[in-house]
Protein backbone atom coordinates (compact mmCIF):
# COMPACT_ATOMS: atom_id res chain seq x y z
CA UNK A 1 87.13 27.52 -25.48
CA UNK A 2 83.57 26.14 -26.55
CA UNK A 3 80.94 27.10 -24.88
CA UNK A 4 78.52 25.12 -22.76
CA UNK A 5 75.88 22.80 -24.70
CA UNK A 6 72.16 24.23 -24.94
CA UNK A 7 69.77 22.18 -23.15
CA UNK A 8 67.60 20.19 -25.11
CA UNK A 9 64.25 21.56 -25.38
CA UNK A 10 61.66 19.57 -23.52
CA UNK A 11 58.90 17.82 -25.72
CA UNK A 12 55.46 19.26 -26.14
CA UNK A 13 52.87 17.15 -24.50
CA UNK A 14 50.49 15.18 -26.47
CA UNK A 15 47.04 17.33 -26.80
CA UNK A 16 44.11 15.05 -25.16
CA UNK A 17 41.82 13.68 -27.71
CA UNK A 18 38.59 15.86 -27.95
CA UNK A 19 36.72 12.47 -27.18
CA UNK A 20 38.18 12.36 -23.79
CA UNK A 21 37.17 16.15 -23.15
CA UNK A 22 33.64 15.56 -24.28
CA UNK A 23 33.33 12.56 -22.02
CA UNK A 24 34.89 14.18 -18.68
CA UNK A 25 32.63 17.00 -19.46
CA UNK A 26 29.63 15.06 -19.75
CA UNK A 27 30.50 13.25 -16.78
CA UNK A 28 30.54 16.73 -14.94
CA UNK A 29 26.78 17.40 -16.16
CA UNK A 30 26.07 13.98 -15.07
CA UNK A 31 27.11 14.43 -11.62
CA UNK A 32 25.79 17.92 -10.95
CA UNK A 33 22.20 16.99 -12.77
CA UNK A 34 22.11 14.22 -10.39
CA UNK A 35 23.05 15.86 -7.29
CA UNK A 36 20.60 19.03 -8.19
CA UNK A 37 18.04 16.03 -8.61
CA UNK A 38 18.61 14.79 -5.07
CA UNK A 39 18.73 18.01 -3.16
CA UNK A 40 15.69 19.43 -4.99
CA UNK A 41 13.76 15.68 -4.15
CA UNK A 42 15.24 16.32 -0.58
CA UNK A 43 13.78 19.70 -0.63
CA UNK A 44 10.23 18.82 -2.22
CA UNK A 45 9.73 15.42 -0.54
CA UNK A 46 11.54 16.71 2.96
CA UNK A 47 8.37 17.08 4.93
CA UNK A 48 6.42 13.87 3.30
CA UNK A 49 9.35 11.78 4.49
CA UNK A 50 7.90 12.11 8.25
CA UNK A 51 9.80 11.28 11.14
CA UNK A 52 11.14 9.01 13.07
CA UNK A 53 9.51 7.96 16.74
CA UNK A 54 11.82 8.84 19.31
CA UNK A 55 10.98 8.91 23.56
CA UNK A 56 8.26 6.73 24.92
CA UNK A 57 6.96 6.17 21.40
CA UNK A 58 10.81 4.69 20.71
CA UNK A 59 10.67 2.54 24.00
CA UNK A 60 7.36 0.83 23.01
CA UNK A 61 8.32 -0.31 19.54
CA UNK A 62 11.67 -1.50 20.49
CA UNK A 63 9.31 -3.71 23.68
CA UNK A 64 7.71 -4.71 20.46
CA UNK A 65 8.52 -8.70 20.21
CA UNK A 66 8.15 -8.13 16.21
CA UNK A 67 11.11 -5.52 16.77
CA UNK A 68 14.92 -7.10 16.54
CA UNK A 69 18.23 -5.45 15.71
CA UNK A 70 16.91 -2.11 14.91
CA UNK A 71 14.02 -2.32 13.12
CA UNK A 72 10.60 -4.19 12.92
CA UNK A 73 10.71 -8.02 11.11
CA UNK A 74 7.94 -10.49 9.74
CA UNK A 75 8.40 -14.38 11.06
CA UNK A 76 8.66 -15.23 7.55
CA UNK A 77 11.25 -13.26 5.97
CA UNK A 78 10.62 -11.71 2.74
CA UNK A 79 12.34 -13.48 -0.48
CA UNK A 80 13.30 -11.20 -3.81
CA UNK A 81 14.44 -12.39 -7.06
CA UNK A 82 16.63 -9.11 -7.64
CA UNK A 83 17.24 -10.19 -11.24
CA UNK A 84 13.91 -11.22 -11.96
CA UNK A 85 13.05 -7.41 -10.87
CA UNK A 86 15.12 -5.99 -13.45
CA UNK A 87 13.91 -8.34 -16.15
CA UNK A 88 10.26 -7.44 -15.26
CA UNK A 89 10.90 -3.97 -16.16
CA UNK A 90 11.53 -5.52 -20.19
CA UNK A 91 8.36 -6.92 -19.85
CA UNK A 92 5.99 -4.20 -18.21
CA UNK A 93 2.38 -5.04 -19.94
CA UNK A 94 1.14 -2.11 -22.52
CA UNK A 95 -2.27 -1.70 -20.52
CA UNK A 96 -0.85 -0.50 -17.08
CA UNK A 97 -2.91 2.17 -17.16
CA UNK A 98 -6.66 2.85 -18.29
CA UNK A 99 -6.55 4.59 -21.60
CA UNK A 100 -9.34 6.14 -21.08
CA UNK A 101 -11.83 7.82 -18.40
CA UNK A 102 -12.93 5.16 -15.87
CA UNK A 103 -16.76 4.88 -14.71
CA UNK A 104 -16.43 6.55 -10.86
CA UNK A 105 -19.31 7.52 -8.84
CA UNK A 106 -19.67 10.67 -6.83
CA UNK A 107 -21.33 9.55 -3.64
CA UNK A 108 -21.98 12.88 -1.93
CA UNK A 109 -22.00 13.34 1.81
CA UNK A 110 -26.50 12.81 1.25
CA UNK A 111 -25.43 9.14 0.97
CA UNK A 112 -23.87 8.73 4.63
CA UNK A 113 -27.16 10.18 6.10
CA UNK A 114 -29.16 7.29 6.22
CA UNK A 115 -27.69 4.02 7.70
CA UNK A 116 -27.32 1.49 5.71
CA UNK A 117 -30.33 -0.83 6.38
CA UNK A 118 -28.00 -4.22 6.95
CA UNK A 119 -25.61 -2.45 9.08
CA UNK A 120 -22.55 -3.23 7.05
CA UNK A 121 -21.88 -0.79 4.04
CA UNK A 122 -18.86 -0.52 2.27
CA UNK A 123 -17.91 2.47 -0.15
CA UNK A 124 -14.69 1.94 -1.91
CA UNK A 125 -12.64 5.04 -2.30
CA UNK A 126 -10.24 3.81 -4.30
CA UNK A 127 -6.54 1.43 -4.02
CA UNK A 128 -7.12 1.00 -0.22
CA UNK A 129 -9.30 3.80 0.92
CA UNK A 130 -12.60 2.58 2.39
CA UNK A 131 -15.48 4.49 3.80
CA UNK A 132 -16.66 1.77 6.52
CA UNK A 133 -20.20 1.84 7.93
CA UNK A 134 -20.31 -1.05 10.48
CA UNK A 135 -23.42 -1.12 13.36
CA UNK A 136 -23.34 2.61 13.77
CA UNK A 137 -19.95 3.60 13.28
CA UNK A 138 -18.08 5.07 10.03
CA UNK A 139 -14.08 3.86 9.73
CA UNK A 140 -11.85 5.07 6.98
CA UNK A 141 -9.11 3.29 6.00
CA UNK A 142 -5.68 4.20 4.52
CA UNK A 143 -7.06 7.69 3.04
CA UNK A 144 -4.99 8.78 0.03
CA UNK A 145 -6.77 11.99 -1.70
CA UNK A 146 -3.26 13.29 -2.90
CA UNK A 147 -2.22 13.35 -6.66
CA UNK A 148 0.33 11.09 -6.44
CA UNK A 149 1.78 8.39 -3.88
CA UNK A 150 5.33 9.94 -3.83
CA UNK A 151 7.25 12.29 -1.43
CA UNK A 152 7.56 14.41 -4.55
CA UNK A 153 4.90 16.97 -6.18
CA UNK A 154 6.17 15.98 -9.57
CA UNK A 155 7.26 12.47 -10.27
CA UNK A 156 5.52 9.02 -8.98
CA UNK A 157 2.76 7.21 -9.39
CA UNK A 158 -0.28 9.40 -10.58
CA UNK A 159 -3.83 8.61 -9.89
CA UNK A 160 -6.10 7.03 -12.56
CA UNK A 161 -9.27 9.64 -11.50
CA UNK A 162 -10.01 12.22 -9.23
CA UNK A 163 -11.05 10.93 -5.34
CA UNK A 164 -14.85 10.39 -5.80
CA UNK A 165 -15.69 11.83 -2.35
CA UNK A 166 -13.86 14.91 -1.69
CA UNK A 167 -12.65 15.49 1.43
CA UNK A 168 -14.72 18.85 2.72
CA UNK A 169 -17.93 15.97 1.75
CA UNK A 170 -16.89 12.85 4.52
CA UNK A 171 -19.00 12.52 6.78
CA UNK A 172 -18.18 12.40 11.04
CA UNK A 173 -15.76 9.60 11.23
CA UNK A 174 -15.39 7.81 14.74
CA UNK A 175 -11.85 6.21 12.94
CA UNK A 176 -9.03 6.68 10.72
CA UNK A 177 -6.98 3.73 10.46
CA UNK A 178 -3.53 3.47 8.91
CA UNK A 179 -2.14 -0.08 7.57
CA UNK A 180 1.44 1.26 7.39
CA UNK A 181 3.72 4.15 6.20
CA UNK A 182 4.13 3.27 2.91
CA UNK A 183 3.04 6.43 0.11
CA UNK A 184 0.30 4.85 -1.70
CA UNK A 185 -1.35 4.43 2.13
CA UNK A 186 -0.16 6.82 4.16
CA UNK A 187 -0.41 10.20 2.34
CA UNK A 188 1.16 13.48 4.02
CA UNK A 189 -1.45 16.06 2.22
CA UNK A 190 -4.32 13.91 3.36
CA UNK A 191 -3.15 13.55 6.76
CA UNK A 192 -2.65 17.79 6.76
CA UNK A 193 -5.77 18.07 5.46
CA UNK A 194 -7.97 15.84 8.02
CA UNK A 195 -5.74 16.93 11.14
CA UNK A 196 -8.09 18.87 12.90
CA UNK A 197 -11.02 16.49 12.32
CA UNK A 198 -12.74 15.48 15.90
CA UNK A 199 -11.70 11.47 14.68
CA UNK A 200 -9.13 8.97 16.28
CA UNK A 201 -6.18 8.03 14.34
CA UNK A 202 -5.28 4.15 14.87
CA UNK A 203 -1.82 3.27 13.35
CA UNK A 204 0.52 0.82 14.23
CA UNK A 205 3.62 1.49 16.36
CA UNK A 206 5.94 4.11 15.25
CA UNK A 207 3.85 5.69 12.29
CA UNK A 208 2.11 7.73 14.89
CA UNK A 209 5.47 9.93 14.82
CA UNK A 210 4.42 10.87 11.13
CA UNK A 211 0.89 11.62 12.39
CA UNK A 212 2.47 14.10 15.05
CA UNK A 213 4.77 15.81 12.79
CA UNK A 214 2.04 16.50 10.33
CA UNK A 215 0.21 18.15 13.15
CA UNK A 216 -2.31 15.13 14.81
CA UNK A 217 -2.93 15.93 18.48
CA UNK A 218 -1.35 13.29 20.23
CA UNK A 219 -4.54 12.33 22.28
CA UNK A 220 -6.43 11.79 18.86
CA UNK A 221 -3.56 9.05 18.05
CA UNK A 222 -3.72 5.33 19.36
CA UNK A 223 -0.57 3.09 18.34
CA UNK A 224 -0.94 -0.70 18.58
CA UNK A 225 1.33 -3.61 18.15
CA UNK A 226 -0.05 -6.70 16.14
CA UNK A 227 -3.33 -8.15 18.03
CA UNK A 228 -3.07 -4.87 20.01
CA UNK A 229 -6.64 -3.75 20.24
CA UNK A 230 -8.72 -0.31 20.72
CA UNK A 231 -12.65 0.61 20.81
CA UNK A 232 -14.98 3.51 19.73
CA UNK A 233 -17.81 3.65 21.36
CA UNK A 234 -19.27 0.12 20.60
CA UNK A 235 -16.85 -1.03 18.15
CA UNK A 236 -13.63 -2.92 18.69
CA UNK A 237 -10.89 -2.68 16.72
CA UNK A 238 -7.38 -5.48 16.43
CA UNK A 239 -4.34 -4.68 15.07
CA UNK A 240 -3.45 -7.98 13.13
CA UNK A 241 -0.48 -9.10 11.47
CA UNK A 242 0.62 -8.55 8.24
CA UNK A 243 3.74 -9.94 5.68
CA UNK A 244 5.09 -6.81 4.44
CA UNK A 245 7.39 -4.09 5.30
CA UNK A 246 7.94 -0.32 5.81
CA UNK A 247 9.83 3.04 4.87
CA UNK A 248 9.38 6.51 3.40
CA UNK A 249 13.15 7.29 2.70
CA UNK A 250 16.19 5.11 1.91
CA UNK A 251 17.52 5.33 5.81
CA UNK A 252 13.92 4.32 7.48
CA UNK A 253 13.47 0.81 6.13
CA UNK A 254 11.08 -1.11 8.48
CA UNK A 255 11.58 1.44 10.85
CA UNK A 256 7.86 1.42 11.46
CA UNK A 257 5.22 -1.65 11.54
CA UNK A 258 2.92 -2.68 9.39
CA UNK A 259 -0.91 -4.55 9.98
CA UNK A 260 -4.22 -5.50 9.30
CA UNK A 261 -7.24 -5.13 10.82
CA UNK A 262 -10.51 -6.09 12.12
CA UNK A 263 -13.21 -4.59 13.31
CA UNK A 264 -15.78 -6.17 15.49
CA UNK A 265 -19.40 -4.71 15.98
CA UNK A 266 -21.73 -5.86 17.84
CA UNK A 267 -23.67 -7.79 14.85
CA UNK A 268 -20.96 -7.62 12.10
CA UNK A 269 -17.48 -8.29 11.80
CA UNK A 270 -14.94 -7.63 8.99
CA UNK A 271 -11.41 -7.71 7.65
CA UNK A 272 -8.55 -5.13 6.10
CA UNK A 273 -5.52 -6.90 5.35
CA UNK A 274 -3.80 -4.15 4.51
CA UNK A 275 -0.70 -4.85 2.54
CA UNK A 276 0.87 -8.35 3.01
CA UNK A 277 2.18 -11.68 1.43
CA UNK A 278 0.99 -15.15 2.43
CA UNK A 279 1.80 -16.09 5.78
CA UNK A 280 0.55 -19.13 8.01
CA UNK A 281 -0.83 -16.47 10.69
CA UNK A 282 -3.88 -15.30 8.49
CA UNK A 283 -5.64 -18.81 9.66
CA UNK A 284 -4.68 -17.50 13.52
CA UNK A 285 -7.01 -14.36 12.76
CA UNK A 286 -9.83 -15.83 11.66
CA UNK A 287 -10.10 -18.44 14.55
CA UNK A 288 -9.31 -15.54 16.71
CA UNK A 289 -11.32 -12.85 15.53
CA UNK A 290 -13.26 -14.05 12.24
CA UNK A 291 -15.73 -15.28 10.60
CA UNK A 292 -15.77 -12.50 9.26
CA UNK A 293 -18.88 -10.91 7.20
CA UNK A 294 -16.87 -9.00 4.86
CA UNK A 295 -12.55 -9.54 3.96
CA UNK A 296 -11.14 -6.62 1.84
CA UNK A 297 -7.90 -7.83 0.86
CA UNK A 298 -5.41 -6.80 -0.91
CA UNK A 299 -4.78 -8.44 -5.28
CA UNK A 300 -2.56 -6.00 -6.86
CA UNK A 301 0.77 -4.83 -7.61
CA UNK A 302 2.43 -8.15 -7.65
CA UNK A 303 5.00 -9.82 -9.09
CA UNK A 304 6.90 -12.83 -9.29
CA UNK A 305 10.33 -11.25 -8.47
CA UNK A 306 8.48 -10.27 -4.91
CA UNK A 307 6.07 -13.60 -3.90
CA UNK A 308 5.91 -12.55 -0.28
CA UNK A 309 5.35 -8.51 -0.65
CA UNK A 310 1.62 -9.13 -1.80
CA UNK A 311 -0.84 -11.23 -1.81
CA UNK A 312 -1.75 -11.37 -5.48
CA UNK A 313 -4.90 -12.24 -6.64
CA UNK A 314 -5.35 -16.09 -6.61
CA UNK A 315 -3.61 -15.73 -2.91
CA UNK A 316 -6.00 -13.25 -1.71
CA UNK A 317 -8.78 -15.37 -2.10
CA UNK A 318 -6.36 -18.18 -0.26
CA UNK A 319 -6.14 -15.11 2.48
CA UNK A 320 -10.13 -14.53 2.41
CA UNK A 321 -10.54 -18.34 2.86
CA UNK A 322 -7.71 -18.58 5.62
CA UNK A 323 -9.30 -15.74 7.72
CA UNK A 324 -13.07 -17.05 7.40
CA UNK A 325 -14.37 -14.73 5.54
CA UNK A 326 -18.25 -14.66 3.85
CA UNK A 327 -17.77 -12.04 1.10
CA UNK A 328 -14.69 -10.62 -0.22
CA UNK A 329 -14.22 -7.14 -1.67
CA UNK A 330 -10.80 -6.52 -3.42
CA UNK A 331 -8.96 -3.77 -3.12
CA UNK A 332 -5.34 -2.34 -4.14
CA UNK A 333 -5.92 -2.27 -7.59
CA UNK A 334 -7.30 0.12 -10.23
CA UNK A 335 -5.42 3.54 -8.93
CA UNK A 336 -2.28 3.09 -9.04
CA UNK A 337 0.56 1.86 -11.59
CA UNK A 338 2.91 0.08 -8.61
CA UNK A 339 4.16 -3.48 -10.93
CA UNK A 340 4.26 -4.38 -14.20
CA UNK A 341 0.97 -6.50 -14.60
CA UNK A 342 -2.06 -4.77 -16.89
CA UNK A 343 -4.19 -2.23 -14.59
CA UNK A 344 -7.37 -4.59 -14.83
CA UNK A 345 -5.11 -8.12 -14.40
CA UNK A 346 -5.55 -8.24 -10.75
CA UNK A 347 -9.75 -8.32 -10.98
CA UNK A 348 -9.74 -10.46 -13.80
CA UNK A 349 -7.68 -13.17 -12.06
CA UNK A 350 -9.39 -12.83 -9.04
CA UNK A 351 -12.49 -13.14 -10.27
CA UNK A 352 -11.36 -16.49 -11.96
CA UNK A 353 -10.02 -17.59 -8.87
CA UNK A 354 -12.88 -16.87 -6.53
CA UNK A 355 -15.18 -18.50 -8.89
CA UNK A 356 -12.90 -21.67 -9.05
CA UNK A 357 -12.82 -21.67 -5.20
CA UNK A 358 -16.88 -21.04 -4.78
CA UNK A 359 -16.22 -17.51 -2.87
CA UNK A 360 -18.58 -14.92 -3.23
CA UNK A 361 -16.77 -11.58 -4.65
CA UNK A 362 -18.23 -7.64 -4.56
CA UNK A 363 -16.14 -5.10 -6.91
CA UNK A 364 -17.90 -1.79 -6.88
CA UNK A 365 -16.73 0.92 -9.05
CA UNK A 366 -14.55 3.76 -7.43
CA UNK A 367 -16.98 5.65 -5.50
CA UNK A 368 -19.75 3.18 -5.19
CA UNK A 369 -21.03 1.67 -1.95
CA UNK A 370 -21.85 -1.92 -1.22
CA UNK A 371 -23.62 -4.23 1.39
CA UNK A 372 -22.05 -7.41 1.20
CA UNK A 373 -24.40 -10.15 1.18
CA UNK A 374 -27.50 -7.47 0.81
CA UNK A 375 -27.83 -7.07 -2.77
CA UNK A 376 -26.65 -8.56 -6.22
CA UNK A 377 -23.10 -8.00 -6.38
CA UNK A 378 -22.41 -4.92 -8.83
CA UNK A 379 -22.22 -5.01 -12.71
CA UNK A 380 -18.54 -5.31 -14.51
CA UNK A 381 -17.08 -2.00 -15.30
CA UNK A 382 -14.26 -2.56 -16.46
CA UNK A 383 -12.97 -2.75 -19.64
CA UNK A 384 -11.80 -6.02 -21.79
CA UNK A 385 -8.26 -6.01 -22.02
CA UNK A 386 -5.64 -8.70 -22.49
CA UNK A 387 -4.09 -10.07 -18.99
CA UNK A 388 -1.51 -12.99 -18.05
CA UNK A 389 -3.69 -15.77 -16.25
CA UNK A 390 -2.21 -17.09 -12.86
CA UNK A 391 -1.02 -20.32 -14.44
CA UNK A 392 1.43 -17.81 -17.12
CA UNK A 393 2.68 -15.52 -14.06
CA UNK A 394 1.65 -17.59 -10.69
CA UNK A 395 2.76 -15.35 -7.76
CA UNK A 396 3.62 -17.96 -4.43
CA UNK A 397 4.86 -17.38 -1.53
CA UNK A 398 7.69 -18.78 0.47
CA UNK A 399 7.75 -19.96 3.59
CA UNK A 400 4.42 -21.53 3.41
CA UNK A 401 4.59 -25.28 4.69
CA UNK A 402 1.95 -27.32 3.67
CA UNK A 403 -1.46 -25.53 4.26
CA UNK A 404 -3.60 -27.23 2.62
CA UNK A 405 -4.93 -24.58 0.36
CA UNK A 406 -1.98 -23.90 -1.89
CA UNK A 407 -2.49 -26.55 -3.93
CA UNK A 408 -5.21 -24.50 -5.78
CA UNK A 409 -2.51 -22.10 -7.24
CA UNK A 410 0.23 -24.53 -7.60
């Protein structure tokens, strides 16, 4: 009798090319490199990211009539290009930042002793921090002093120079006033730093809940909506609208509002834009509240990919001319690397612009103080670089209608 048949031995699997094992492995590294990269950002960046306004502070942005479906939202919706975006990072200009030591000045806290004989003096601090002098009282705006304008200690946008002025040297303040919660103008070490100062903070709604966190008394903060208004002793200051947005951290966007503002003395009057695009409301400020003696508007970190984020430069002096303004100063420029345009671009086209459009212009150099209309406007102190004109990279915004300036940049 035969005996049963062996079973047939099973086959050996195939061994896994060593390509595939290399690539599942790197994929491994991948993920856990990026993961330790978010949780250590988390970590580093937790406290910068703020918070969010809850209570009473909640209930008055969402009575807010700029405030719909959740979050805060311009009349004139903002248009991207995201393509355009990612094509403008091929093309990001070799001179985006100084290559060498920039001229600042070191004011001093001496300088703020003695008024400034007009009653309007301007010392720019840098991007969009301002020292204000107006008829007796001192205003800063949007102080940055940090290192860079990032949540994180390590990565972001670094400064160009050192802040001219340091902090321990400012002089009484009767204001700070905050444009919006963006990094580059709203800076968590500053804020740390300054939140014991006797000084009112003046945001608009919902960044106040980043004030408190950071340790602001809550009777030193005053929160207004657009054309909201507020007053220090003798000076009155209006929240006015802006084109621009908000957000520290990917879940927060427009969470919080953004604005202008002027400030109305008893014999001057003058202008922050603060960040914004075009938009048909800057002629509604200046019959409101203008003319003004003084605009300091915003020209860089533009692009064409983002028309209605920023003003850029021949649009700012649209802005200056749309608010009534006598003299502008530009700011939001020359700290920062925020686009892809040369660092010196913005001035440069500005400059060409305002001369084009017969508006007087002011640039001091970082640290240097100004009265506008008082003296011969400062000396250039810059340097000479190559920049695209605003007929090779015109930056317009949509949702214009036919104001009868834009024909000058189209």
């Amino acid at each position: 009798m035969s005996s049963a048949a062996e079973p047939a031995s099973k086959p050996k699997p195939k061994a896994k090319p060593a390509w595939r094992l290399w690539l599942r492995r790197a994929f491994v590294v991948l993920g856990a490199s990026v993961l330790l990269f978010v949780l250590v950002g988390i970590v580093d960046g937790w406290r910068a990211f703020g918070r969010r306004a809850e209570g009473s502070r909640r209930a008055r942005m969402e009575a807010s009539p700029q405030y719909n479906e959740g979050q805060f939202q311009n009349p004139e919706p903002l248009w991207n290009d995201g393509w355009g975006m990612i094509k403008g990072m091929l093309d990001v200009s070799p001179y985006a930042t100084p290559s060498q030591a920039l001229p600042t000045v070191q004011p001093g806290r001496a300088r703020f002793e003695t008024p400034p004989p007009s009653g309007l003096r301007i010392t720019w601090l840098g991007h969009s921090s301002m020292l204000i002098e107006i008829d007796g009282h001192r205003i800063l705006t949007d102080p940055v002093w940090g290192e860079r304008a990032s949540p994180l200690t390590w990565i972001g946008p670094a400064r160009f120079y050192a802040p001219p002025l340091p902090l321990e040297d400012l002089p009484s303040l009767d204001a700070v006033i905050i444009s919006h919660d963006h990094y580059d103008h709203l800076d968590q070490p500053t804020i740390e730093a300054m939140k014991d100062r006797d000084t009112l903070f003046v945001a608009p709604l919902g960044v106040g809940a980043h004030l408190a966190y950071w340790g602001v008394p809550e009777a030193r903060i005053v929160e207004l909506d657009w054309w909201g208004k507020t007053r220090v002793r003798e000076l009155e200051i209006v929240c006015t609208p802006a084109r621009h947005a908000s957000g520290r951290f990917l879940s927060d966007k427009d969470a919080t509002l953004w604005a202008g503002y002027a400030l109305v003395g008893a014999n001057h009057r003058a202008y922050f834009s603060g960040d914004t695009g075009l938009f048909p409301a800057l002629r509604d400020i200046g019959a409101k509240l203008g003319p003004f003696d003084v605009t300091m508007i915003e020209v860089g970190a533009y692009g064409r990919a983002w028309p209605d984020w920023h003003l850029g430069p021949e649009q700012a002096v649209i802005a200056h001319q749309m608010v009534q303004g006598r003299v502008l100063l530009p700011v939001h420029w020359g700290l920062f690397d925020l686009a892809f345009h040369g660092w010196t671009e913005p001035i440069e086209r500005v400059l060409v612009a305002a001369q084009a459009s017969g508006v007087t212009t002011v640039v001091p150099r970082p640290g240097e103080s100004v009265e506008p209309g008082a003296a011969p406007p400062p000396a250039r102190w810059w340097p000479d670089l190559p920049w695209r004109s605003g007929a090779q990279g015109p930056i317009v915004a949509t949702k214009m209608g036919s104001d009868p300036l834009l024909p000058a940049v189209r």
